[in-house]
Protein backbone atom coordinates (compact mmCIF):
# COMPACT_ATOMS: atom_id res chain seq x y z
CA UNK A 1 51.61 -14.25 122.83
CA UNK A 2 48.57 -11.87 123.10
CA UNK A 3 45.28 -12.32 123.84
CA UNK A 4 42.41 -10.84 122.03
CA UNK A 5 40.21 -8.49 123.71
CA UNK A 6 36.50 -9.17 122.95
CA UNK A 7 33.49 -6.65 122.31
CA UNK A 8 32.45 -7.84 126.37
CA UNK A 9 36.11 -6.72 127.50
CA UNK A 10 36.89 -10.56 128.17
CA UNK A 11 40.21 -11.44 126.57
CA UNK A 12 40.19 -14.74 124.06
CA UNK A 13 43.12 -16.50 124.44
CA UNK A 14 44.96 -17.20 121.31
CA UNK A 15 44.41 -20.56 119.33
CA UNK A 16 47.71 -20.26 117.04
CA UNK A 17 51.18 -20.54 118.05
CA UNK A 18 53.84 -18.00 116.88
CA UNK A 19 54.59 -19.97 114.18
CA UNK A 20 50.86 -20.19 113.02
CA UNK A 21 51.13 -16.54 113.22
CA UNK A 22 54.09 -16.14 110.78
CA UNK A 23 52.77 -18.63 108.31
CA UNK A 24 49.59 -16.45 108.11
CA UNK A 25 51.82 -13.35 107.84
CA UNK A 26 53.43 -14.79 105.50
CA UNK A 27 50.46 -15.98 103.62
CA UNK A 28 48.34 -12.98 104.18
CA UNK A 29 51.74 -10.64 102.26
CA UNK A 30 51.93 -13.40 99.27
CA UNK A 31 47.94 -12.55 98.72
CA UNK A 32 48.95 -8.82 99.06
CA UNK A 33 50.86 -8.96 96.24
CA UNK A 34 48.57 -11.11 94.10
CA UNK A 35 46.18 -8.69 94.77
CA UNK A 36 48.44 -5.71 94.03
CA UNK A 37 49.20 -6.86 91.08
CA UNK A 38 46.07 -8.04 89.88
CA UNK A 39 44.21 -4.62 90.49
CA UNK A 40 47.26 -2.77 88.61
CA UNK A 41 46.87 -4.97 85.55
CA UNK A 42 42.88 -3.93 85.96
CA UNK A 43 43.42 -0.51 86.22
CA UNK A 44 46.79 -0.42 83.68
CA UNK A 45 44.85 -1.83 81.14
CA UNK A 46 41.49 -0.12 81.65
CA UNK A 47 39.67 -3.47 81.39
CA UNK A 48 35.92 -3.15 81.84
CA UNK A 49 34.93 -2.18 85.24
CA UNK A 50 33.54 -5.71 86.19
CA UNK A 51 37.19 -7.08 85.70
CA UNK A 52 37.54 -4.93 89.16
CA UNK A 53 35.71 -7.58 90.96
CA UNK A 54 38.64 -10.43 90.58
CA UNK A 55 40.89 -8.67 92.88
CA UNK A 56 37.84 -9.76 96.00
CA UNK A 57 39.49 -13.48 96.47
CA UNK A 58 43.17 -12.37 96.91
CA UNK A 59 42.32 -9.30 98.78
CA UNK A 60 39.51 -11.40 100.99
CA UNK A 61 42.51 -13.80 101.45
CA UNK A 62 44.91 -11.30 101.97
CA UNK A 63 42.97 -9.67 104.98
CA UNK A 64 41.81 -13.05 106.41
CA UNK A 65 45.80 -13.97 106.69
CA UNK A 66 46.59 -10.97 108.72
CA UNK A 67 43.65 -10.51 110.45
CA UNK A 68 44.34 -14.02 111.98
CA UNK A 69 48.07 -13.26 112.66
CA UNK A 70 46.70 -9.92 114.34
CA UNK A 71 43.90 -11.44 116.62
CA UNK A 72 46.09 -14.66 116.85
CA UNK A 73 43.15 -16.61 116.05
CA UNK A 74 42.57 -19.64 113.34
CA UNK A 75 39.20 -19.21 111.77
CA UNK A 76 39.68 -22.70 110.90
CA UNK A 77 41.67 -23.93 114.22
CA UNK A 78 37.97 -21.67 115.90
CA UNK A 79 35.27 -24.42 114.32
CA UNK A 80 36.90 -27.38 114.96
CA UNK A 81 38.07 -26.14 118.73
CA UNK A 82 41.43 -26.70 118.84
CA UNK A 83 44.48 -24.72 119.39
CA UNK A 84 47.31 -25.09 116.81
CA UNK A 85 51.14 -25.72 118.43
CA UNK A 86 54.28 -24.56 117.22
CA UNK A 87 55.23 -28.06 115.15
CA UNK A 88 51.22 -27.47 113.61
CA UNK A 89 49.54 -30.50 115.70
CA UNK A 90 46.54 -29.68 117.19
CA UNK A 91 44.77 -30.30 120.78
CA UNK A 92 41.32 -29.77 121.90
CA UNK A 93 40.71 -26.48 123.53
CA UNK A 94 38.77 -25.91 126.49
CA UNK A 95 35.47 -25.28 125.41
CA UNK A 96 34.83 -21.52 127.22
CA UNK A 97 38.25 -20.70 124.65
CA UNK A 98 37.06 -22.81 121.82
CA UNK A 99 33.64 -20.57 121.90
CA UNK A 100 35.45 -16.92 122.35
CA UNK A 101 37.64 -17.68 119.54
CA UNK A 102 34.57 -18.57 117.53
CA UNK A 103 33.56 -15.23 118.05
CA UNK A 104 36.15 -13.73 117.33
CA UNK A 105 36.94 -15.84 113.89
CA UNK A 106 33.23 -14.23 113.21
CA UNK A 107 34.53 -10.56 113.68
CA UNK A 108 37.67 -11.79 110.74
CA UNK A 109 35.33 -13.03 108.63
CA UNK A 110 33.15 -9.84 108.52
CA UNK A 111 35.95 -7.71 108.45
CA UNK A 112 37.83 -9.37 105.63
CA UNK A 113 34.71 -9.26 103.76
CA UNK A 114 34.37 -5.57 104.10
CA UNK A 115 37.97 -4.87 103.54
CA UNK A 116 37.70 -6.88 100.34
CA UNK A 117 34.96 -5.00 99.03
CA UNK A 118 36.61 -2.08 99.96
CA UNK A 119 39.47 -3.10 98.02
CA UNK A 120 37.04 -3.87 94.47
CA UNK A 121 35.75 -0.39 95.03
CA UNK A 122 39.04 1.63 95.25
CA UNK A 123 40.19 -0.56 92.16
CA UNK A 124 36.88 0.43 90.30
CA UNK A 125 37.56 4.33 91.30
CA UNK A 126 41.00 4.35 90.17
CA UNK A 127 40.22 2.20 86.92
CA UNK A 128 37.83 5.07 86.32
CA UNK A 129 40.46 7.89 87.38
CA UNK A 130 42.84 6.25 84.78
């Protein structure tokens, strides 16, 4: 397992197991699809631009998935403080860990966000390409 370097060049170390990581893969490709699919039927069916904007949940879910598989960190397993094992039980992390992966569950959270509204755009553009 990787750590995850942070903006100060200290590494957070990872609050998700390999298996959490999978399971978010997994999740995060599922949402990828939804979202795929969604924006085609948008942009197949020329619905009115503001139709665009239901793709934001799947993508926004989509990128928080593999975001947290990529930075190995739980936005969720980062506010309660814990770290998640393989069998999904969870144990109090030591609280230095607990806040860097706080931070870094901040940096998904903006970045899913921006990816998401990245995503609305480019399905807006090619609605209008259509």
């Amino acid at each position: 397992m990787s750590a995850t370097v942070m903006r100060d060049g200290s590494l957070c170390p990872p609050n998700i197991s390999e298996a959490g990581v999978r399971r978010r893969m997994r999740f995060g490709a599922i949402s990828t699809v939804l979202t795929v699919v969604l924006a085609g039927c948008v942009i197949l069916t020329r619905a009115r631009w503001f139709w665009s904007a239901a793709v934001f949940v799947p993508a926004y879910v989509a990128a928080i998935g593999f975001l947290q598989a990529g930075r190995r960190t739980c936005v969720a397993r980062a506010a309660e403080g814990t770290f998640e094992h393989e069998d999904f039980s969870k144990t109090p992390a030591a609280e230095d860990n607990a806040a860097r992966s706080r931070e870094v569950a901040t940096t998904i959270m903006r970045d899913s966000l921006l990816i998401s509204v990245g995503v609305v755009a480019l399905t807006i553009v090619l609605r209008a390409l259509r």
